[in-house]
C-alpha atoms as a PDB file:
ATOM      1  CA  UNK A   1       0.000   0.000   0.000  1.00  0.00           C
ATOM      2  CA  UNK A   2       0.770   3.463  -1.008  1.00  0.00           C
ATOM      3  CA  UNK A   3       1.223   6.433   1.754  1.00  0.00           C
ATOM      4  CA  UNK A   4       0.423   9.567  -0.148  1.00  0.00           C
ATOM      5  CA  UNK A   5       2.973  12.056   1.274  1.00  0.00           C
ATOM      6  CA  UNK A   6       0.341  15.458   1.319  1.00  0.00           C
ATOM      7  CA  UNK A   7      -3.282  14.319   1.220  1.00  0.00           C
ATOM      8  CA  UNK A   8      -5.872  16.108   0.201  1.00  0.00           C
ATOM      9  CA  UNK A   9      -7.492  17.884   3.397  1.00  0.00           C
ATOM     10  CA  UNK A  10     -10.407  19.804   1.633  1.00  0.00           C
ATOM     11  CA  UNK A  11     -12.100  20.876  -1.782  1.00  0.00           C
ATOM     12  CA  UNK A  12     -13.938  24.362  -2.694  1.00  0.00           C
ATOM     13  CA  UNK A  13     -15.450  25.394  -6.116  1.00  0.00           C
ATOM     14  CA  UNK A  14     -13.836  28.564  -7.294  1.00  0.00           C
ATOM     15  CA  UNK A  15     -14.777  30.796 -10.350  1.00  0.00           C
ATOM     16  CA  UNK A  16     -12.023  31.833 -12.904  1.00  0.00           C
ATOM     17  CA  UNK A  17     -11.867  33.492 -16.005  1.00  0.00           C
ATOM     18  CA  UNK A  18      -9.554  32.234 -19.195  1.00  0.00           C
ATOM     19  CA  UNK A  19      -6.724  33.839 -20.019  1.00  0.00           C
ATOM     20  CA  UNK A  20      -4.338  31.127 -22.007  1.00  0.00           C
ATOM     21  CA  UNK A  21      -4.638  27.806 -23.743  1.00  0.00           C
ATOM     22  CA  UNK A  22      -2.287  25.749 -25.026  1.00  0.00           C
ATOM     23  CA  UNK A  23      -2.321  21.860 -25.837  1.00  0.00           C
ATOM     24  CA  UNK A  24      -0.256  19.781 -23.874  1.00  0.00           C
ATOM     25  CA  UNK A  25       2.294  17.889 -24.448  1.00  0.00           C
ATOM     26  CA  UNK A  26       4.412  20.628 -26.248  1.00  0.00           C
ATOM     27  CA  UNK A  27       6.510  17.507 -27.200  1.00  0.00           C
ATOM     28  CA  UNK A  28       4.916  15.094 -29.370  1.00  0.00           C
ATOM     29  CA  UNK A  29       7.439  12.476 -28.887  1.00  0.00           C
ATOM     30  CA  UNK A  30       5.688  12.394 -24.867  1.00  0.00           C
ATOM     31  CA  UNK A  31       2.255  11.806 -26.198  1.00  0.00           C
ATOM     32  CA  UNK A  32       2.571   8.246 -28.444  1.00  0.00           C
ATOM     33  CA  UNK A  33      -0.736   6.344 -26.911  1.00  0.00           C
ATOM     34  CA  UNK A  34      -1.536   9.341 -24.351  1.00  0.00           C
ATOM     35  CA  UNK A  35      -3.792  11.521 -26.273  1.00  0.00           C
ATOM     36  CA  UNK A  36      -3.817  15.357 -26.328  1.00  0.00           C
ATOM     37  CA  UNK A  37      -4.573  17.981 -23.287  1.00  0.00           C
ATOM     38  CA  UNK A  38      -5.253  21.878 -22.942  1.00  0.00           C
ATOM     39  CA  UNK A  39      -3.744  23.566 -20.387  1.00  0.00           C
ATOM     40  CA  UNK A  40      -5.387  26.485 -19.131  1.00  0.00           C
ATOM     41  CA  UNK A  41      -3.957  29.492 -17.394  1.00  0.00           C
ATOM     42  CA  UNK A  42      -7.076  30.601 -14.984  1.00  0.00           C
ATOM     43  CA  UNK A  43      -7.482  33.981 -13.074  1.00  0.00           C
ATOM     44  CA  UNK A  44      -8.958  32.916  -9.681  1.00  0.00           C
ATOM     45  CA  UNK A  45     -11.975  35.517  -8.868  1.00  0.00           C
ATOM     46  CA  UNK A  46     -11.798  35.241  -5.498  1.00  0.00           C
ATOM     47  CA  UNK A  47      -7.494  36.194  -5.570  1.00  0.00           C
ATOM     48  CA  UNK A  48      -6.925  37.063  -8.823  1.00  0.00           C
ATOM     49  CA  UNK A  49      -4.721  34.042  -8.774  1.00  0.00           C
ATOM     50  CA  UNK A  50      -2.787  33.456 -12.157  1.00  0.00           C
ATOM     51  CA  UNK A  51      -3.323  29.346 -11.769  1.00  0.00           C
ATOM     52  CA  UNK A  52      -2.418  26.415 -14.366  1.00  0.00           C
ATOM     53  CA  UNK A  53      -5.225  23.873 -15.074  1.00  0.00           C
ATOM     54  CA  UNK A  54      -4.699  20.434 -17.094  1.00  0.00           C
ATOM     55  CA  UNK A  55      -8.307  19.741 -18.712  1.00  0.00           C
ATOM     56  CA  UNK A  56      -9.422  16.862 -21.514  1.00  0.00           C
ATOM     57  CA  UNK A  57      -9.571  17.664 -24.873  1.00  0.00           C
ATOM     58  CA  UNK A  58     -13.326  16.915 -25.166  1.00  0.00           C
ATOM     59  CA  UNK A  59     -14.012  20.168 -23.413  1.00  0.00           C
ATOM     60  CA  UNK A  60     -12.143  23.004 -24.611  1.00  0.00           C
ATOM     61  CA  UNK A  61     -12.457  26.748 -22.694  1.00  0.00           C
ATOM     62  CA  UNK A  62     -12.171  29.780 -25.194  1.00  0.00           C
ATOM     63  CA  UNK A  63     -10.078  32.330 -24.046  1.00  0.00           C
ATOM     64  CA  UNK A  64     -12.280  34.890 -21.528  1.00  0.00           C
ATOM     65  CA  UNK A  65     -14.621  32.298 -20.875  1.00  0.00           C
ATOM     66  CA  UNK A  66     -15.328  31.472 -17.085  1.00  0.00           C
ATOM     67  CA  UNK A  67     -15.290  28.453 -15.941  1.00  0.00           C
ATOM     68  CA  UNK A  68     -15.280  26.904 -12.432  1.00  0.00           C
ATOM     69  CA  UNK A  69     -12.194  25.112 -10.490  1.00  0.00           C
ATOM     70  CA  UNK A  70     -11.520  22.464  -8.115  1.00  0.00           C
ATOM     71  CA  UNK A  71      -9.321  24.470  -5.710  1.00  0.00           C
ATOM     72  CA  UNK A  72      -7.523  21.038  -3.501  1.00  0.00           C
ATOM     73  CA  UNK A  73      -6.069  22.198   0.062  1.00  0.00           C
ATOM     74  CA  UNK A  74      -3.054  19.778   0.788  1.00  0.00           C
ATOM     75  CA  UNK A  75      -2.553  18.626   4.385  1.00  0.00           C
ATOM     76  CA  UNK A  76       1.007  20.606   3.880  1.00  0.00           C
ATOM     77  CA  UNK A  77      -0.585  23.452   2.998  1.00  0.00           C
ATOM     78  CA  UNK A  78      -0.221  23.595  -0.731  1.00  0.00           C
ATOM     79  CA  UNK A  79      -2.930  23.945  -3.393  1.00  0.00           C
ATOM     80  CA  UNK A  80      -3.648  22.393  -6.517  1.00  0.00           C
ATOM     81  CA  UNK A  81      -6.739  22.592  -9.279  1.00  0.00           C
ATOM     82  CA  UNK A  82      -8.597  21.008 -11.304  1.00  0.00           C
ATOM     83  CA  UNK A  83     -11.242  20.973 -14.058  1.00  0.00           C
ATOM     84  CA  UNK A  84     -14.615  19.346 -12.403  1.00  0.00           C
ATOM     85  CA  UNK A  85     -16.257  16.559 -14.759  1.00  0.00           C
ATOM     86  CA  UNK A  86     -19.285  18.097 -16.569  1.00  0.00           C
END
């Protein structure tokens, strides 16, 4: 069994607004059998937070869209965000 060194502690929904997308990988060579991402530069509403978001392909943000976050409070105090499903 696993120990996951910083757990997450707690979860809040957070508004944002688009300000960058880009597909991930930059480097093809990385993505044999993986698929294609966006990544998605987000300004947090709440801090005006300049935050990096990995999201599927199937659901592509325009640039100045909002769009709600996943913010993820780590037990060590760090935070991390994601794209809810749907």
């Amino acid at each position: 069994m696993m120990r996951q060194a910083d757990p997450i502690v707690g979860t809040q929904l957070v508004g944002g607004n688009v300000e960058y997308v880009t597909t991930m990988p930059l480097n093809p060579k990385t993505a044999v059998g993986q698929g294609f991402r966006y990544r998605y530069e987000i300004r947090l509403e709440d801090t005006a937070e300049l935050v990096f978001v990995d999201g599927e392909v199937e659901t592509p943000h325009m640039i100045g869209s909002q769009v709600r976050v996943e913010r993820q409070h780590h037990k060590h105090g760090a935070d991390t965000y994601r794209l809810p499903n749907g």
